[in-house]
N, C-alpha and C. Protein backbone atom coordinates (compact mmCIF):
# COMPACT_ATOMS: atom_id res chain seq x y z
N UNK A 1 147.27 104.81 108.22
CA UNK A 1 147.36 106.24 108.09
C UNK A 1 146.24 106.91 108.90
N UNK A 2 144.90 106.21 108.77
CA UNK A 2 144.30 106.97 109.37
C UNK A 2 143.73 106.81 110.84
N UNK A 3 144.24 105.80 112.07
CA UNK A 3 144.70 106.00 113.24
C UNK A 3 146.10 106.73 113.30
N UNK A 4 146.66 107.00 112.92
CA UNK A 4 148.00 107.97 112.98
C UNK A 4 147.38 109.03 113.29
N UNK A 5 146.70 109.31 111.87
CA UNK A 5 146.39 111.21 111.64
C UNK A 5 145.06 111.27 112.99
N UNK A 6 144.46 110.40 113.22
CA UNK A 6 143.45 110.60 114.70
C UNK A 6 144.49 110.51 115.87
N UNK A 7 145.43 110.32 116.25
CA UNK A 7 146.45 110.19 117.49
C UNK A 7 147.18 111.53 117.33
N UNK A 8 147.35 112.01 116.12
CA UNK A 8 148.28 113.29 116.05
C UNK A 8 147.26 114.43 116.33
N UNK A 9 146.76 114.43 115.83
CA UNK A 9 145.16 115.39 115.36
C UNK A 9 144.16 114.77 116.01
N UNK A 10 143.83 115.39 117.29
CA UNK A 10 142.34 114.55 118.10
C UNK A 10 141.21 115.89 117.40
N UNK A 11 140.21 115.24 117.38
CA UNK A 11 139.25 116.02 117.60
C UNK A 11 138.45 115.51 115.96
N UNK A 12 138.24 116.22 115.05
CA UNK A 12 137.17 115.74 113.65
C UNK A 12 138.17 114.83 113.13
N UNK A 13 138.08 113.98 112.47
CA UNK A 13 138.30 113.53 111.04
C UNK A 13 137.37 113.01 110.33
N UNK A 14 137.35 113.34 109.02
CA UNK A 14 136.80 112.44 107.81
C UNK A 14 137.56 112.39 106.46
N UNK A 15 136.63 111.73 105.78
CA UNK A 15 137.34 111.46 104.15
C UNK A 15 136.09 112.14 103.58
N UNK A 16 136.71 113.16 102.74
CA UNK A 16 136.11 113.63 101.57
C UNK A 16 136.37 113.24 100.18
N UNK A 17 135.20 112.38 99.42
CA UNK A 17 135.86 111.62 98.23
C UNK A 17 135.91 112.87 97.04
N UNK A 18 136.87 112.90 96.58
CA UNK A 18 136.72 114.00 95.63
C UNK A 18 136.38 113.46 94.22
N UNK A 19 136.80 111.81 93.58
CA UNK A 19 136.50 111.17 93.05
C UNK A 19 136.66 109.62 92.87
N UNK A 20 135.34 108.87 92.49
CA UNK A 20 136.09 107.64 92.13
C UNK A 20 135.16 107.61 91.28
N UNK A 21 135.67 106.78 90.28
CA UNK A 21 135.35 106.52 88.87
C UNK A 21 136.25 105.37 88.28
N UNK A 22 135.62 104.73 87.01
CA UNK A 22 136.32 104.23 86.48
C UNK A 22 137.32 104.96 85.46
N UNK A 23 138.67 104.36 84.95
CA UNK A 23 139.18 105.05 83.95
C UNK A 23 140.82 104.47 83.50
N UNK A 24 141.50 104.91 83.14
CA UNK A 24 142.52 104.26 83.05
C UNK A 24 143.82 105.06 83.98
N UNK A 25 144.75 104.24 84.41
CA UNK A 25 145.72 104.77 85.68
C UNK A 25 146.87 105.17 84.61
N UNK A 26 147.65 106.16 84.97
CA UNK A 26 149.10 107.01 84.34
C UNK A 26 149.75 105.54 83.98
N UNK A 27 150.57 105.98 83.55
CA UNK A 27 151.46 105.28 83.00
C UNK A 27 152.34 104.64 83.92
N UNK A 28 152.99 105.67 85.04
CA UNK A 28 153.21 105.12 86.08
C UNK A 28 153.02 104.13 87.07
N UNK A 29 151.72 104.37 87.19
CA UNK A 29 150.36 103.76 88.24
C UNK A 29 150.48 102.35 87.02
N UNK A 30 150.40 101.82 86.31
CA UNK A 30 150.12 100.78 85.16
C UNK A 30 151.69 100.04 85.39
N UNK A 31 152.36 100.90 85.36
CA UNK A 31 153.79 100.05 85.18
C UNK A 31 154.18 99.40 86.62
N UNK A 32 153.49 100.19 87.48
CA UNK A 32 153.75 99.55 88.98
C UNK A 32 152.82 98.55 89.04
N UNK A 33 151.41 98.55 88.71
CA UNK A 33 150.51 97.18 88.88
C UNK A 33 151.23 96.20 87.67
N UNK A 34 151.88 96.68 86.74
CA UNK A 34 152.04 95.70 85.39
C UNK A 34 150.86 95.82 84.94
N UNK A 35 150.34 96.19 84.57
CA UNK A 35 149.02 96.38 83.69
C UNK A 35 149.13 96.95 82.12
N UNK A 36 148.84 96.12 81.24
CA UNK A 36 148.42 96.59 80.17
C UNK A 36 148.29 98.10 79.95
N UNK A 37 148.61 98.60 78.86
CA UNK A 37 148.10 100.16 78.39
C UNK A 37 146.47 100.65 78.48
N UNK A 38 145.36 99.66 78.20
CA UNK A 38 144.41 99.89 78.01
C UNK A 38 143.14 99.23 78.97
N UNK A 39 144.02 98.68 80.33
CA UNK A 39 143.45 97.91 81.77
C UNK A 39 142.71 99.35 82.45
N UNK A 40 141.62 99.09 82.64
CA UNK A 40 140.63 99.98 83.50
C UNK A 40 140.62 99.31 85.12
N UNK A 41 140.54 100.51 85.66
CA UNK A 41 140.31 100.94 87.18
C UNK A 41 139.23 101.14 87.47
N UNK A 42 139.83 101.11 88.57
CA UNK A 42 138.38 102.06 90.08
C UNK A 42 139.74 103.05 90.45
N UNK A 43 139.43 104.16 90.15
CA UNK A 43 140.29 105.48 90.61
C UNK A 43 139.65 106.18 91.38
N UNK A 44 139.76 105.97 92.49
CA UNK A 44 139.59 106.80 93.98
C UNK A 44 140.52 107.82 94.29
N UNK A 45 140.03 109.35 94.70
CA UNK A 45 141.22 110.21 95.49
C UNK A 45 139.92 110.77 96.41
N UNK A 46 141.02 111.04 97.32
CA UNK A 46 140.19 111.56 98.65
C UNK A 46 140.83 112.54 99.45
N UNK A 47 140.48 113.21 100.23
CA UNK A 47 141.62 113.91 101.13
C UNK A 47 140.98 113.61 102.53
N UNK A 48 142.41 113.36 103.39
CA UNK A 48 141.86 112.72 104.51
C UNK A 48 141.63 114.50 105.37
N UNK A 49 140.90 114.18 106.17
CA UNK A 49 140.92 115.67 106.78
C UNK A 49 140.62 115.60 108.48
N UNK A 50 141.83 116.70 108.83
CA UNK A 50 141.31 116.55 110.41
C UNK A 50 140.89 117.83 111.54
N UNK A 51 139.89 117.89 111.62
CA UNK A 51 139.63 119.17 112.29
C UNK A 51 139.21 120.38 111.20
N UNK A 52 139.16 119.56 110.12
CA UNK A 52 138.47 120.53 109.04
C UNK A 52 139.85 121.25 107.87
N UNK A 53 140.90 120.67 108.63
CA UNK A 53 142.04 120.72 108.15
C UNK A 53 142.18 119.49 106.91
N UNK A 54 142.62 119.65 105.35
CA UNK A 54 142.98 118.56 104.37
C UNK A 54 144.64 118.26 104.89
N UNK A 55 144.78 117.34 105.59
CA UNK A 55 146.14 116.84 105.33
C UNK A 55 146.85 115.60 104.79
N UNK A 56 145.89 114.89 103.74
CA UNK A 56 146.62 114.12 103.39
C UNK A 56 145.57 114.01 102.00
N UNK A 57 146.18 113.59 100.84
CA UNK A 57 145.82 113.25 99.14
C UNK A 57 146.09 112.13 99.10
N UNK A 58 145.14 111.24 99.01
CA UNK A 58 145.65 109.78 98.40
C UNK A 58 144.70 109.33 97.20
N UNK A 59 145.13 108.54 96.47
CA UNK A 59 144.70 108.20 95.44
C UNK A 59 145.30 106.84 95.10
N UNK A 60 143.85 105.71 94.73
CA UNK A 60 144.07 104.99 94.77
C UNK A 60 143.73 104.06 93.11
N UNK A 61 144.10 103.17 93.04
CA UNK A 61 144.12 102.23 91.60
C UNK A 61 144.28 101.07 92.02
N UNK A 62 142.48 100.72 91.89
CA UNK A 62 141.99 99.34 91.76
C UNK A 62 141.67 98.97 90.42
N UNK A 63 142.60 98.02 89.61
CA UNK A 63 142.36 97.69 88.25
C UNK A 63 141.68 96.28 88.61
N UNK A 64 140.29 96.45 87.30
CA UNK A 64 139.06 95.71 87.54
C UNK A 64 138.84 94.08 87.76
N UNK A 65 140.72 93.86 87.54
CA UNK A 65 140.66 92.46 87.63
C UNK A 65 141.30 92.42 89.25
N UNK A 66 141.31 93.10 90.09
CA UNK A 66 141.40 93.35 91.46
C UNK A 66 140.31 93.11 92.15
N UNK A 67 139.10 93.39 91.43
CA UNK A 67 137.74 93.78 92.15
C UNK A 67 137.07 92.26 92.37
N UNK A 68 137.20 91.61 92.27
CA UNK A 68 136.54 90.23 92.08
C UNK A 68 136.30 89.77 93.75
N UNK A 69 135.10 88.78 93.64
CA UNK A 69 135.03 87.90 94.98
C UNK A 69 134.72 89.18 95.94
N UNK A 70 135.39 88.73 97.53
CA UNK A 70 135.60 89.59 98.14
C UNK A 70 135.98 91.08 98.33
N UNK A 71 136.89 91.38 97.01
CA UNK A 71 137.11 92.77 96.73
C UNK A 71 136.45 93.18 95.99
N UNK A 72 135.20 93.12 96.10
CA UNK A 72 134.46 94.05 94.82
C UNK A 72 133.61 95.49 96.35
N UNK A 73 134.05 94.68 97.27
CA UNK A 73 133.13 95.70 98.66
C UNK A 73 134.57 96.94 98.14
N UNK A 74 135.53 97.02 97.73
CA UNK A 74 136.26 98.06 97.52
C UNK A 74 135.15 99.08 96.83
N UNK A 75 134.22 98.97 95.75
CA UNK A 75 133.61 99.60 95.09
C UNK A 75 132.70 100.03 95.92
N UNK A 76 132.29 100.09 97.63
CA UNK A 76 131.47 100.50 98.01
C UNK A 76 131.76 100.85 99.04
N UNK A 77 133.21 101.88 98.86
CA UNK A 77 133.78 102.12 100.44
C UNK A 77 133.19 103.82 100.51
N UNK A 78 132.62 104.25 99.73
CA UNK A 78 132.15 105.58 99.76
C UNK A 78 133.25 106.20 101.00
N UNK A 79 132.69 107.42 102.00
CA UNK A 79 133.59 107.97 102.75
C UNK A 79 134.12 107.12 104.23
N UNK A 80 134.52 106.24 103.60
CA UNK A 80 134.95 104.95 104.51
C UNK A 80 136.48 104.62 104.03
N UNK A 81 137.22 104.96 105.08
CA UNK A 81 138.93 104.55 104.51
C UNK A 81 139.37 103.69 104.07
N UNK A 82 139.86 103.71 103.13
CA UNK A 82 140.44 102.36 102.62
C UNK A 82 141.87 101.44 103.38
N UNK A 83 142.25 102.10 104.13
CA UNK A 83 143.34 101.78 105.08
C UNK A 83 142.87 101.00 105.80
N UNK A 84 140.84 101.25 106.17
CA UNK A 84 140.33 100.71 107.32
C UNK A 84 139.80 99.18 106.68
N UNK A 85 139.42 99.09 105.55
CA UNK A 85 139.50 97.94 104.61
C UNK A 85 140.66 96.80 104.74
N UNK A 86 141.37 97.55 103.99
CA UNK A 86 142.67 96.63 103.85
C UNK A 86 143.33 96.38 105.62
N UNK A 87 143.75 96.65 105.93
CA UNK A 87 144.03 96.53 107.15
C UNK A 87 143.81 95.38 108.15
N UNK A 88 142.49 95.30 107.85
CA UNK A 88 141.35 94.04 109.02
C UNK A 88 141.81 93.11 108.23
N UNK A 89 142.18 93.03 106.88
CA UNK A 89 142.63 91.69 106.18
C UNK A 89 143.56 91.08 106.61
N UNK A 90 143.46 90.22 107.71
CA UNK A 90 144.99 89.32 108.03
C UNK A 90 145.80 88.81 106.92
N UNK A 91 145.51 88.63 105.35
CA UNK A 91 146.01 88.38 104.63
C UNK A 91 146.81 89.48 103.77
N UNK A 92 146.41 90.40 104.02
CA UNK A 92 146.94 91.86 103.73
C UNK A 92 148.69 91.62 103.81
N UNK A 93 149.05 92.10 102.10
CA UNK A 93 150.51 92.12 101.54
C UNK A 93 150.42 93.17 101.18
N UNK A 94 152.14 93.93 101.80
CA UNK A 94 152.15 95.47 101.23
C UNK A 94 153.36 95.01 100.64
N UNK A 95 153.91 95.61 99.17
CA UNK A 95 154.68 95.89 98.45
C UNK A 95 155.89 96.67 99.11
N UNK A 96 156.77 96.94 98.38
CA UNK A 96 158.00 98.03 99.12
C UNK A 96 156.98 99.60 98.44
N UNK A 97 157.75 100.11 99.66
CA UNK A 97 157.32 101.67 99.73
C UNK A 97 157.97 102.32 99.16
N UNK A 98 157.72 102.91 98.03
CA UNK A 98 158.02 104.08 97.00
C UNK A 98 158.16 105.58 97.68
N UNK A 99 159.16 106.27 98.18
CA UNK A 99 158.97 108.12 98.49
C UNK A 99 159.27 108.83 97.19
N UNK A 100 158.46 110.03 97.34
CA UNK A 100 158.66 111.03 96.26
C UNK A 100 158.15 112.25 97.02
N UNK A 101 158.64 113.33 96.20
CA UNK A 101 157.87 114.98 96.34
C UNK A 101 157.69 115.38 95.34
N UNK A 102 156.52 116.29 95.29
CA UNK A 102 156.11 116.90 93.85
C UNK A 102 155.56 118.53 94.49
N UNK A 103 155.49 119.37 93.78
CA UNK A 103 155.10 120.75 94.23
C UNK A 103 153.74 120.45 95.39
N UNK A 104 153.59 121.48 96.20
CA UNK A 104 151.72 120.98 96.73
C UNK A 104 150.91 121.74 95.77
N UNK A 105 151.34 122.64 95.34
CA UNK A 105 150.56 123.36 94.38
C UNK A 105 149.63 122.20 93.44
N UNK A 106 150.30 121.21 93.55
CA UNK A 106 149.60 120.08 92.30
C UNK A 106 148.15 119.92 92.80
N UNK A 107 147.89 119.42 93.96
CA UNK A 107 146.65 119.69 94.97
C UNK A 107 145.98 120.66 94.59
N UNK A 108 146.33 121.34 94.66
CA UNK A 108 145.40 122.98 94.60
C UNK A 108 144.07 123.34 94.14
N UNK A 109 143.83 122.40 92.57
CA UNK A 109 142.30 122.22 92.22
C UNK A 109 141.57 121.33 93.24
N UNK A 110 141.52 120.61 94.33
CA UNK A 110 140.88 120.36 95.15
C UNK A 110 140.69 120.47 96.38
N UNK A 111 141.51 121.61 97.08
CA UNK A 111 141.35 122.15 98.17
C UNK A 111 140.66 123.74 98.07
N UNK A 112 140.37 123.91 99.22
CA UNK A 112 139.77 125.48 99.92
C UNK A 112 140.77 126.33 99.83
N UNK A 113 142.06 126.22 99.72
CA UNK A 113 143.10 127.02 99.65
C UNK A 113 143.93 126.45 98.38
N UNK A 114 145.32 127.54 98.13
CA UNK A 114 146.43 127.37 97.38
C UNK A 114 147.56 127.30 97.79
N UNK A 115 148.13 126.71 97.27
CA UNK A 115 149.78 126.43 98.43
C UNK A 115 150.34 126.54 96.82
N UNK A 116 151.84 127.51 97.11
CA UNK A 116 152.65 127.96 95.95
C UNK A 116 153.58 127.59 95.78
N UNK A 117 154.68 128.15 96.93
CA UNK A 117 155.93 127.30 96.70
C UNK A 117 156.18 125.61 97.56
N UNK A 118 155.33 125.23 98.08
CA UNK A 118 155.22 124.54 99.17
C UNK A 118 155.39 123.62 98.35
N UNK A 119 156.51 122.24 99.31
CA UNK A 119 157.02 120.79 98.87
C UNK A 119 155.66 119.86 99.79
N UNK A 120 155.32 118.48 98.86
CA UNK A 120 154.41 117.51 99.73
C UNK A 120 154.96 116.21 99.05
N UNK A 121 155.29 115.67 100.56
CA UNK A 121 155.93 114.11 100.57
C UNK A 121 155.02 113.48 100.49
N UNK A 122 155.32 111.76 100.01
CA UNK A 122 154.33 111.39 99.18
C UNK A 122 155.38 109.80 99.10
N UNK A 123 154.30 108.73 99.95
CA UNK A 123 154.66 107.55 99.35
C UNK A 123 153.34 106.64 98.63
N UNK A 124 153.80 105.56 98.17
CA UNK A 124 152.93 104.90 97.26
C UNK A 124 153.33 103.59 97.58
N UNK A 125 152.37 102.67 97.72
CA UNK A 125 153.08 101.29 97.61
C UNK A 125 151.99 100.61 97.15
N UNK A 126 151.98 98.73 96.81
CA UNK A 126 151.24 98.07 95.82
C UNK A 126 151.05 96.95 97.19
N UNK A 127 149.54 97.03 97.38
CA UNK A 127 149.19 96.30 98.44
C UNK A 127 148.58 94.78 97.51
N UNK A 128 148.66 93.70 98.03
CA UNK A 128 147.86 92.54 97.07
C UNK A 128 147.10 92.28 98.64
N UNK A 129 145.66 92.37 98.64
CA UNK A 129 144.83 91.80 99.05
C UNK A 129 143.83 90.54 98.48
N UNK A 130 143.54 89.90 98.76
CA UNK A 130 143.75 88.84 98.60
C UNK A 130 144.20 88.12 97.35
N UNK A 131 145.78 88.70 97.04
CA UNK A 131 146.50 87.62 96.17
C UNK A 131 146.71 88.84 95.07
N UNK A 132 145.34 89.83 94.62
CA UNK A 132 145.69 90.82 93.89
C UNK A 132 145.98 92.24 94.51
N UNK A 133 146.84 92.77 93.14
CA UNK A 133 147.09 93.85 93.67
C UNK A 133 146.19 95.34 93.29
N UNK A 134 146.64 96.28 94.46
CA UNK A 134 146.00 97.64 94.11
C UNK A 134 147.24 98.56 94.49
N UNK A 135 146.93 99.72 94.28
CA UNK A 135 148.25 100.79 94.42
C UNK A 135 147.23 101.94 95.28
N UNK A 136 148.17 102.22 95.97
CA UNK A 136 147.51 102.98 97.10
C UNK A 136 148.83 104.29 97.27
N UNK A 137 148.62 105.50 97.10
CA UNK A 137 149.54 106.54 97.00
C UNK A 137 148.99 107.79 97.84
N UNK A 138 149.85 108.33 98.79
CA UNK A 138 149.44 109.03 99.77
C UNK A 138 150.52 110.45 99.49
N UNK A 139 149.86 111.79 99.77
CA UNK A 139 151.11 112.58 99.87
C UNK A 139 150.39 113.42 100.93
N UNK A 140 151.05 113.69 101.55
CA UNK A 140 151.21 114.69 102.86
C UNK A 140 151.36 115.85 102.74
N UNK A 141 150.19 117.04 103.40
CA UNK A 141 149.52 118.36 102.70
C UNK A 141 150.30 119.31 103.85
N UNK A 142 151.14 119.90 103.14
CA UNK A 142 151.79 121.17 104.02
C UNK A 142 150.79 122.03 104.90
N UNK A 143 151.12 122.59 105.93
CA UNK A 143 150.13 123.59 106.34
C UNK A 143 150.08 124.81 105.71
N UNK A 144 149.26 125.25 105.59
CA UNK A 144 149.03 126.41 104.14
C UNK A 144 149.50 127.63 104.73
């Protein structure tokens, strides 16, 4: 995703972490890893941004039995992409890709602006790096 959004969009990009923390993932997010009701994460969201522009929300769910060995450097990707992580892993397994839309308005508590009636596409898929998995969910930020 994020050589894409630098080939489309030249000029700034970064990741602004808006949060990661531990905590527990939706119900959703749990039923896609298979996880227990009461399995704790590393819950990362970020917005990727280019030119000072937010165009992309992702949010991610690393449940703690993910983090082990080699993946515990997940816990120290601060404003460092996680695409750029997983990626370099020649062992790197992506799951099938999930699409959805949800209002953009949902965004809205973490951007500079408000978007009202505006639709944002949005896939998700369950990557297993090495052997375990994480869920990695992206939605795509209308222009305001």
């Amino acid at each position: 995703m994020t050589l894409k959004l630098q080939q489309d969009f030249p000029g700034t990009f970064r990741v602004e972490v808006l949060r990661h923390d531990w905590g527990i993932p939706r119900l959703d997010e749990r039923q896609a890893l298979d996880l227990h009701d009461r399995t704790r994460a590393s819950i990362r969201e970020v917005l990727l941004i280019c030119n000072d522009q937010p165009k992309v929300f992702a949010r991610s769910i690393l449940p703690v039995t993910s983090l082990q060995g080699g993946n515990r450097c997940l816990l120290q990707l601060k404003d460092r992409p996680l695409g750029e992580v997983l990626f370099a892993d020649p062992n790197l397994k992506r799951g099938e890709i999930e699409v959805s839309s949800l209002a953009a308005r949902t965004f809205n508590g973490c951007l500079p602006f408000d978007y009202d009636e505006q639709t944002s596409w949005g896939r998700r898929s369950v990557f297993y790096l090495s052997g375990q998995p994480l869920l990695v969910s992206e939605f795509f930020l209308p222009d305001p």
